[in-house]
C-alpha atoms as a PDB file:
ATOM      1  CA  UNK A   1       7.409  -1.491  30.657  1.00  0.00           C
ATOM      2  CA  UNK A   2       4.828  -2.202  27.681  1.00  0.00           C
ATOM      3  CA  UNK A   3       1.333  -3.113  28.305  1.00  0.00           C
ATOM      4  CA  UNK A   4       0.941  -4.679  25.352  1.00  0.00           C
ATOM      5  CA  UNK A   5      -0.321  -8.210  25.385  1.00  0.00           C
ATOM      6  CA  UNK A   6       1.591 -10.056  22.406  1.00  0.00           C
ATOM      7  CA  UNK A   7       5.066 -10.053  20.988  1.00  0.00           C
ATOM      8  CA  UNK A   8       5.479  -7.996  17.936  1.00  0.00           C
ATOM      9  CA  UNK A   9       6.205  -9.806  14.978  1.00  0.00           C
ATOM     10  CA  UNK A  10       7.359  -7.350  12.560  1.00  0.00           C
ATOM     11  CA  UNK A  11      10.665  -7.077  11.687  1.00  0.00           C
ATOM     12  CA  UNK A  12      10.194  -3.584  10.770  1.00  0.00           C
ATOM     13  CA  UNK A  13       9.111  -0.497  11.960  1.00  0.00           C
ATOM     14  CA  UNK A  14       5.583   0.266  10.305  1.00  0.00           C
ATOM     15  CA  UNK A  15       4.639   4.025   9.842  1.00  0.00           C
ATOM     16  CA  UNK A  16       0.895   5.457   9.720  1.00  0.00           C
ATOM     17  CA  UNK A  17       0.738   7.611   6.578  1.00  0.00           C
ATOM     18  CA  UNK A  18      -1.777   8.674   5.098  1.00  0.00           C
ATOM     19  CA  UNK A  19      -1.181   9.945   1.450  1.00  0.00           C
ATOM     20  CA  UNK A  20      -2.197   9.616  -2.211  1.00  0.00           C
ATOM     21  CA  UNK A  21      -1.173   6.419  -4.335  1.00  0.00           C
ATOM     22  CA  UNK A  22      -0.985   6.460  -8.385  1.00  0.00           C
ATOM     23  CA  UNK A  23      -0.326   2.983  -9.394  1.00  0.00           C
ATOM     24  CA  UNK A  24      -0.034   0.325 -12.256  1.00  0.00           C
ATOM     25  CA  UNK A  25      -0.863  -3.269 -12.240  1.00  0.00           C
ATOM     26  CA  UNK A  26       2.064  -4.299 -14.532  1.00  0.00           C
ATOM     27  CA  UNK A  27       1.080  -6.776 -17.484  1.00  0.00           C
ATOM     28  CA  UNK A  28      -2.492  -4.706 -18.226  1.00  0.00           C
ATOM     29  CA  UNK A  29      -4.193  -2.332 -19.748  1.00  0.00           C
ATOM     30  CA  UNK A  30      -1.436   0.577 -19.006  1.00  0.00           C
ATOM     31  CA  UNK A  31      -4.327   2.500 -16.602  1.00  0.00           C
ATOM     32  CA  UNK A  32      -3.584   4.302 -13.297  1.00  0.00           C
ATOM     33  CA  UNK A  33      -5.378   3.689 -10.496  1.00  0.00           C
ATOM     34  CA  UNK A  34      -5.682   5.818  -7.134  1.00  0.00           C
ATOM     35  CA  UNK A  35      -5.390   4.724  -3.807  1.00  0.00           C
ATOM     36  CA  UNK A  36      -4.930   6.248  -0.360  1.00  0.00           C
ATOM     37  CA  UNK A  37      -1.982   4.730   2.032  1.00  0.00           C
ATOM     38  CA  UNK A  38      -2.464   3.800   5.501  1.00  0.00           C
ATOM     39  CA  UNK A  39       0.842   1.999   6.802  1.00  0.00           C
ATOM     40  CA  UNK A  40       4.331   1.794   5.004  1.00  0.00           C
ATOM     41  CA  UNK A  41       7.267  -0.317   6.364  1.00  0.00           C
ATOM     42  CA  UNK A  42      10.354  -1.165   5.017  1.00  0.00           C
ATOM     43  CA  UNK A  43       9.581  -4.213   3.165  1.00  0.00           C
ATOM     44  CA  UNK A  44       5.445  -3.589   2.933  1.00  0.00           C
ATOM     45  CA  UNK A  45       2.330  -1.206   2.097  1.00  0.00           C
ATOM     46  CA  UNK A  46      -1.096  -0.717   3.004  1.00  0.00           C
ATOM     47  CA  UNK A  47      -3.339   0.944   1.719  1.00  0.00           C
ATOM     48  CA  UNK A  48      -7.314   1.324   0.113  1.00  0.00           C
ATOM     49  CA  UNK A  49      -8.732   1.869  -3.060  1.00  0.00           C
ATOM     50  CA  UNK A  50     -11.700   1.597  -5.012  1.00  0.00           C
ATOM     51  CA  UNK A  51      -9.896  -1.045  -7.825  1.00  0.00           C
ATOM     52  CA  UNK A  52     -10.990  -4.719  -6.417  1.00  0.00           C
ATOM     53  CA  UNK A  53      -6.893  -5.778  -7.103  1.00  0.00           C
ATOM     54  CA  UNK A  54      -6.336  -9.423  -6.721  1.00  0.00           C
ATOM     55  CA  UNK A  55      -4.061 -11.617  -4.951  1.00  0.00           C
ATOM     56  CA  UNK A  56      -0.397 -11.804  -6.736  1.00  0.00           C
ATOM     57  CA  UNK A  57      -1.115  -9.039  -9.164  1.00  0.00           C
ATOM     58  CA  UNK A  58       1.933  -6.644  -9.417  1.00  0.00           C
ATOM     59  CA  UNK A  59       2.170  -3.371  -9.747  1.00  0.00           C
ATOM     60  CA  UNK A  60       4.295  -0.204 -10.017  1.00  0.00           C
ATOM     61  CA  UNK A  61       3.262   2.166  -7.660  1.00  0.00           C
ATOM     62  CA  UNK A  62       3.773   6.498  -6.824  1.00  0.00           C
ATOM     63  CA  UNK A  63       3.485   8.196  -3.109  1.00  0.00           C
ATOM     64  CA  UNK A  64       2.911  11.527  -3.764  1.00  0.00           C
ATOM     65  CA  UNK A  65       3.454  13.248  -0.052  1.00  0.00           C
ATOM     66  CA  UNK A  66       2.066  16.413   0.948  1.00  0.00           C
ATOM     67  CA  UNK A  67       4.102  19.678   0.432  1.00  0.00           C
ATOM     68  CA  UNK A  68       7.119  19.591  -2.017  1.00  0.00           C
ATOM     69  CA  UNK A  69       9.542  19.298   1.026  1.00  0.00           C
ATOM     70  CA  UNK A  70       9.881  15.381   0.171  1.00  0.00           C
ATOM     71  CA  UNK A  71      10.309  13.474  -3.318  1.00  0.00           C
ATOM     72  CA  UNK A  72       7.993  11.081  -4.234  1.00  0.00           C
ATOM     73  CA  UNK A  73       8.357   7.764  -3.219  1.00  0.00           C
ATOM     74  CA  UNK A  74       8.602   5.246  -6.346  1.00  0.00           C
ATOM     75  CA  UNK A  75       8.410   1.314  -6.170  1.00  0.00           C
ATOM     76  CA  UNK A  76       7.052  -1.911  -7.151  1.00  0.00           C
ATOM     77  CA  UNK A  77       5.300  -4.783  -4.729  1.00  0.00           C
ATOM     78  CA  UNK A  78       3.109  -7.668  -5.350  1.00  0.00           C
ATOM     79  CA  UNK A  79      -0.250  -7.564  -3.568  1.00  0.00           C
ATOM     80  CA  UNK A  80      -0.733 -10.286  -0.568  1.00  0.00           C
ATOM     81  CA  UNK A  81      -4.380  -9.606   0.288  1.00  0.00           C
ATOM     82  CA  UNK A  82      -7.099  -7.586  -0.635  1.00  0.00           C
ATOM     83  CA  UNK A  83     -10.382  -7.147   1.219  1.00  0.00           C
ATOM     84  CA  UNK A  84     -13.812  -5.410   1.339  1.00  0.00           C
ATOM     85  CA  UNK A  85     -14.258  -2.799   3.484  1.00  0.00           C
ATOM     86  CA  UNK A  86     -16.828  -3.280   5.991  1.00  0.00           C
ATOM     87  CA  UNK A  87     -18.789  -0.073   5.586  1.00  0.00           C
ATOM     88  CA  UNK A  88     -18.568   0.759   1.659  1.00  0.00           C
ATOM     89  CA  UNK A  89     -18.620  -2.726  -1.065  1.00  0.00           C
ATOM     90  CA  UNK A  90     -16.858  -0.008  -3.420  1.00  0.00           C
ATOM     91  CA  UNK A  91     -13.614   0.284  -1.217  1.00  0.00           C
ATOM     92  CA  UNK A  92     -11.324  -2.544  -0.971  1.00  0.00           C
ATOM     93  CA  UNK A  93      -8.320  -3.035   1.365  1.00  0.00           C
ATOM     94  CA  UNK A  94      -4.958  -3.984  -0.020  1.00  0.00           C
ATOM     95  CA  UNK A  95      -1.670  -5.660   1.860  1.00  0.00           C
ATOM     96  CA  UNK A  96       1.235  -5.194  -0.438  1.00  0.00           C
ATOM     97  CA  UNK A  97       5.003  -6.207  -0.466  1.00  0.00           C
ATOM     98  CA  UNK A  98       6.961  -4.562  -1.712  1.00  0.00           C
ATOM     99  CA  UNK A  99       9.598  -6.002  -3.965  1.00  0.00           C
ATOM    100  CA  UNK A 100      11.759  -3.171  -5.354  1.00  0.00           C
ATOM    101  CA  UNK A 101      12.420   0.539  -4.195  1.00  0.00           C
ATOM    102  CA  UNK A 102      13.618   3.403  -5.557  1.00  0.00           C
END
């Protein structure tokens, strides 16, 4: 029995990991940013940086994990939502879909 108090809405699983992010807003200047993930799914990211990224910009993104046991995961999403974290106006906090995998 769960004690949970809602029905999960998710139609996939969604995995805390917490690992470094190179990525690319696609249609710029060509620079990488860095970013640090939170949560992965199959079909979405999270994850915070200190680039203010804005609603519907795309980009390519690079998971580097820890260790050379796995390969680095490569895809491209489109960001849903970003927001300011609460205690640093530097960091922001970005929802991302994620459109393409590889």
């Amino acid at each position: 029995m769960s004690n949970h108090d809602y029905d999960e809405q998710r139609n996939f699983f969604r995995m805390s990991i917490e690992t470094q992010i190179t990525y690319k807003i696609k249609n710029s200047d060509g620079r990488s940013h860095h970013g640090i993930s939170g949560d992965l799914s199959a079909t979405g990211l999270y994850m915070s940086t200190d680039f203010a990224l804005k609603e519907g910009d795309e980009i390519e993104l690079v998971m580097n994990p820890s260790g050379d046991r796995l390969p680095p995961f490569i895809a491209e999403g489109k960001v849903l939502r970003t927001t300011i974290a609460e205690n640093d106006v530097n960091k922001f906090h970005v929802s991302i879909e994620l459109t393409k995998t590889s």
